[in-house]
C-alpha atoms as a PDB file:
ATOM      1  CA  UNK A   1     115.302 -22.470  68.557  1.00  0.00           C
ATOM      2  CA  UNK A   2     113.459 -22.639  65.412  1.00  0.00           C
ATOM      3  CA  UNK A   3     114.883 -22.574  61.832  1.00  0.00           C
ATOM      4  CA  UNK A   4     113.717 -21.269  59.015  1.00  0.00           C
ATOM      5  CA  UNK A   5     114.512 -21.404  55.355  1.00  0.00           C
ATOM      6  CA  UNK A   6     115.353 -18.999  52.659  1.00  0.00           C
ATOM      7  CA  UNK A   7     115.170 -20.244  48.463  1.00  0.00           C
ATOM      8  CA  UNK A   8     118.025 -17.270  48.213  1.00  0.00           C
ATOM      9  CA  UNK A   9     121.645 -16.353  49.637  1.00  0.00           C
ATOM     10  CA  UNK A  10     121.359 -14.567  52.581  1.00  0.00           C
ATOM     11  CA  UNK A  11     123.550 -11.937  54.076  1.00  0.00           C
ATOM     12  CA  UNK A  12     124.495  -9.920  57.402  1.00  0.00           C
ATOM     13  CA  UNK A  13     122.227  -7.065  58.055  1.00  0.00           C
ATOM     14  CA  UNK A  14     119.250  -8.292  55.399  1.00  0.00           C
ATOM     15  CA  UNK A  15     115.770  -7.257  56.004  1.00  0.00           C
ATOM     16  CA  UNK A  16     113.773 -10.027  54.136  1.00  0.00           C
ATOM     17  CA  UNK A  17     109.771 -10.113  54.272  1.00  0.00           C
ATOM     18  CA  UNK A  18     108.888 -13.746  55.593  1.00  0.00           C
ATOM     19  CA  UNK A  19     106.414 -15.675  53.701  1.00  0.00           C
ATOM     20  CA  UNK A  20     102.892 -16.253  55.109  1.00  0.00           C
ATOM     21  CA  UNK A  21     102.950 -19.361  56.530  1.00  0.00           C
ATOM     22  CA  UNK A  22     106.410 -18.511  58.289  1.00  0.00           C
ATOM     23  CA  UNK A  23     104.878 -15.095  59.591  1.00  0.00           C
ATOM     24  CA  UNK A  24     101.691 -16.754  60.915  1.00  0.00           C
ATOM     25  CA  UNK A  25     103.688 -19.967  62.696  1.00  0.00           C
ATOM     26  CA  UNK A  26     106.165 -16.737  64.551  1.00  0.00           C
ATOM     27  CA  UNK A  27     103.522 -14.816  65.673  1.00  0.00           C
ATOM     28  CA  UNK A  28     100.264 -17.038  65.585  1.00  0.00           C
ATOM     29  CA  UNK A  29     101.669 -20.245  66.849  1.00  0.00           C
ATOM     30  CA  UNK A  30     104.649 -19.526  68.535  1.00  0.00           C
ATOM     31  CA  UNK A  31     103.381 -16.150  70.240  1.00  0.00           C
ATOM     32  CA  UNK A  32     106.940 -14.746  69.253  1.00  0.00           C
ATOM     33  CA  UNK A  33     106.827 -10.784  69.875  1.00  0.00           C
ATOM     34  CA  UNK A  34     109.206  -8.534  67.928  1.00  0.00           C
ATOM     35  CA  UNK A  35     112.612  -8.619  69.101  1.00  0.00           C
ATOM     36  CA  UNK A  36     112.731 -12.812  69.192  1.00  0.00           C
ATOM     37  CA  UNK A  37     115.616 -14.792  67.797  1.00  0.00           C
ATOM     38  CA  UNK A  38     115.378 -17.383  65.404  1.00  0.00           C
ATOM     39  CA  UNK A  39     117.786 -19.344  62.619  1.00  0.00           C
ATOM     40  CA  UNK A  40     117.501 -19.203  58.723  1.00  0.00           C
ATOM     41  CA  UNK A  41     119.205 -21.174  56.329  1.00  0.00           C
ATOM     42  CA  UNK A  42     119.680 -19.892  52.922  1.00  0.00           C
ATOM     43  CA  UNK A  43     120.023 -21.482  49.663  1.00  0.00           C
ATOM     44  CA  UNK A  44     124.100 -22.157  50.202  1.00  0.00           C
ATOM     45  CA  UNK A  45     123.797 -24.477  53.506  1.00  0.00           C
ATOM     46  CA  UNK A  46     124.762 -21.082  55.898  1.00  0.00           C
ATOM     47  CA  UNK A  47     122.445 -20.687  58.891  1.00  0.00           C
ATOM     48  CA  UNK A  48     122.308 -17.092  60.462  1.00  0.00           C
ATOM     49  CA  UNK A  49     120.599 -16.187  63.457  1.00  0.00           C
ATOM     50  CA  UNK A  50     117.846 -13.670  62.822  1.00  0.00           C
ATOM     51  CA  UNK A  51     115.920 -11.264  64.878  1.00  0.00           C
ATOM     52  CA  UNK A  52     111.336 -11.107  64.434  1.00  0.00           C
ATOM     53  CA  UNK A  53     110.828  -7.728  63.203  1.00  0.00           C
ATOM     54  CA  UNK A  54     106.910  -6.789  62.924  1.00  0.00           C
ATOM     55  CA  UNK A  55     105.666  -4.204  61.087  1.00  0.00           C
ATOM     56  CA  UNK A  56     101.631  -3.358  60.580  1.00  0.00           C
ATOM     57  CA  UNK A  57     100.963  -6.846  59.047  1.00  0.00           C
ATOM     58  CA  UNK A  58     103.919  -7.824  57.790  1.00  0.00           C
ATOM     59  CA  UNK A  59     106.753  -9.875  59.526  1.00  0.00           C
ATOM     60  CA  UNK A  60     110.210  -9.417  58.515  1.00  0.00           C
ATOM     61  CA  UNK A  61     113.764 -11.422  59.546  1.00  0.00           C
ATOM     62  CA  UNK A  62     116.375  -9.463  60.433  1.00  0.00           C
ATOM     63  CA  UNK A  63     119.851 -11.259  59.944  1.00  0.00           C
ATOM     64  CA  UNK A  64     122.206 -10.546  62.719  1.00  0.00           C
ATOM     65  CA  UNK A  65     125.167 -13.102  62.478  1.00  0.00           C
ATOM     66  CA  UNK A  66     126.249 -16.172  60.826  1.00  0.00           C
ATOM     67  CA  UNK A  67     126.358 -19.345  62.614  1.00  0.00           C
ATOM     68  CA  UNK A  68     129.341 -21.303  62.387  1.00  0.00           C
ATOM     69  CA  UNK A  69     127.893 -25.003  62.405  1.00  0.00           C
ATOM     70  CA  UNK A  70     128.526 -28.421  60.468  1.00  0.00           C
ATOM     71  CA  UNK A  71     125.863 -30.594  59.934  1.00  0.00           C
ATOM     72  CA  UNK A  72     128.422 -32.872  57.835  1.00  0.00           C
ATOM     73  CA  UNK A  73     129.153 -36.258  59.723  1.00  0.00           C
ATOM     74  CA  UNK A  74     132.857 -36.505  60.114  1.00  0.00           C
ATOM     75  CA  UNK A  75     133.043 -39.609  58.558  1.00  0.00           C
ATOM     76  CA  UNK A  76     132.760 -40.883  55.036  1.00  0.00           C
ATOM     77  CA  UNK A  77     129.708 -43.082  54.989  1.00  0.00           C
ATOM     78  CA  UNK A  78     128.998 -45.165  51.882  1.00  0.00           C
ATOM     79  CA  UNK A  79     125.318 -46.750  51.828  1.00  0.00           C
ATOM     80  CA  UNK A  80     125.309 -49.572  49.491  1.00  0.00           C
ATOM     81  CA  UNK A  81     121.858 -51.109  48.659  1.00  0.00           C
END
């Protein structure tokens, strides 16, 4: 699934305008139609999963849920150099 991400805090039941080069890579690379899933991370470290809304020529992310997921390791590492 592809992430995305967001310079601001996002929150449940947003409707944020993606950038260009987001819009075109959903719907000109990817072929995503409206309606397709897809995960943003915000500015805090949350991921959300987000549903493609298209509108005239405009794309738009529609934030449905948070994800709960930890990317920290669960160990202390200490990288000396």
């Amino acid at each position: 699934m592809q992430q995305y991400f967001y310079d601001r805090p996002l929150s449940i039941d947003a409707q944020i305008e993606l950038d260009a080069e987001t819009a075109r890579h959903q719907v000109t690379v990817l072929r995503h139609k409206e309606g397709e899933l897809f995960r943003m991370a915000d500015s805090d470290g949350k991921i959300f999963l987000a549903e493609l809304i298209l509108q005239k020529n405009q794309a738009f992310a529609h934030i449905l849920s948070p994800l709960d997921e930890s990317n920290e390791m669960r160990v202390r590492v200490t990288v000396i150099q």
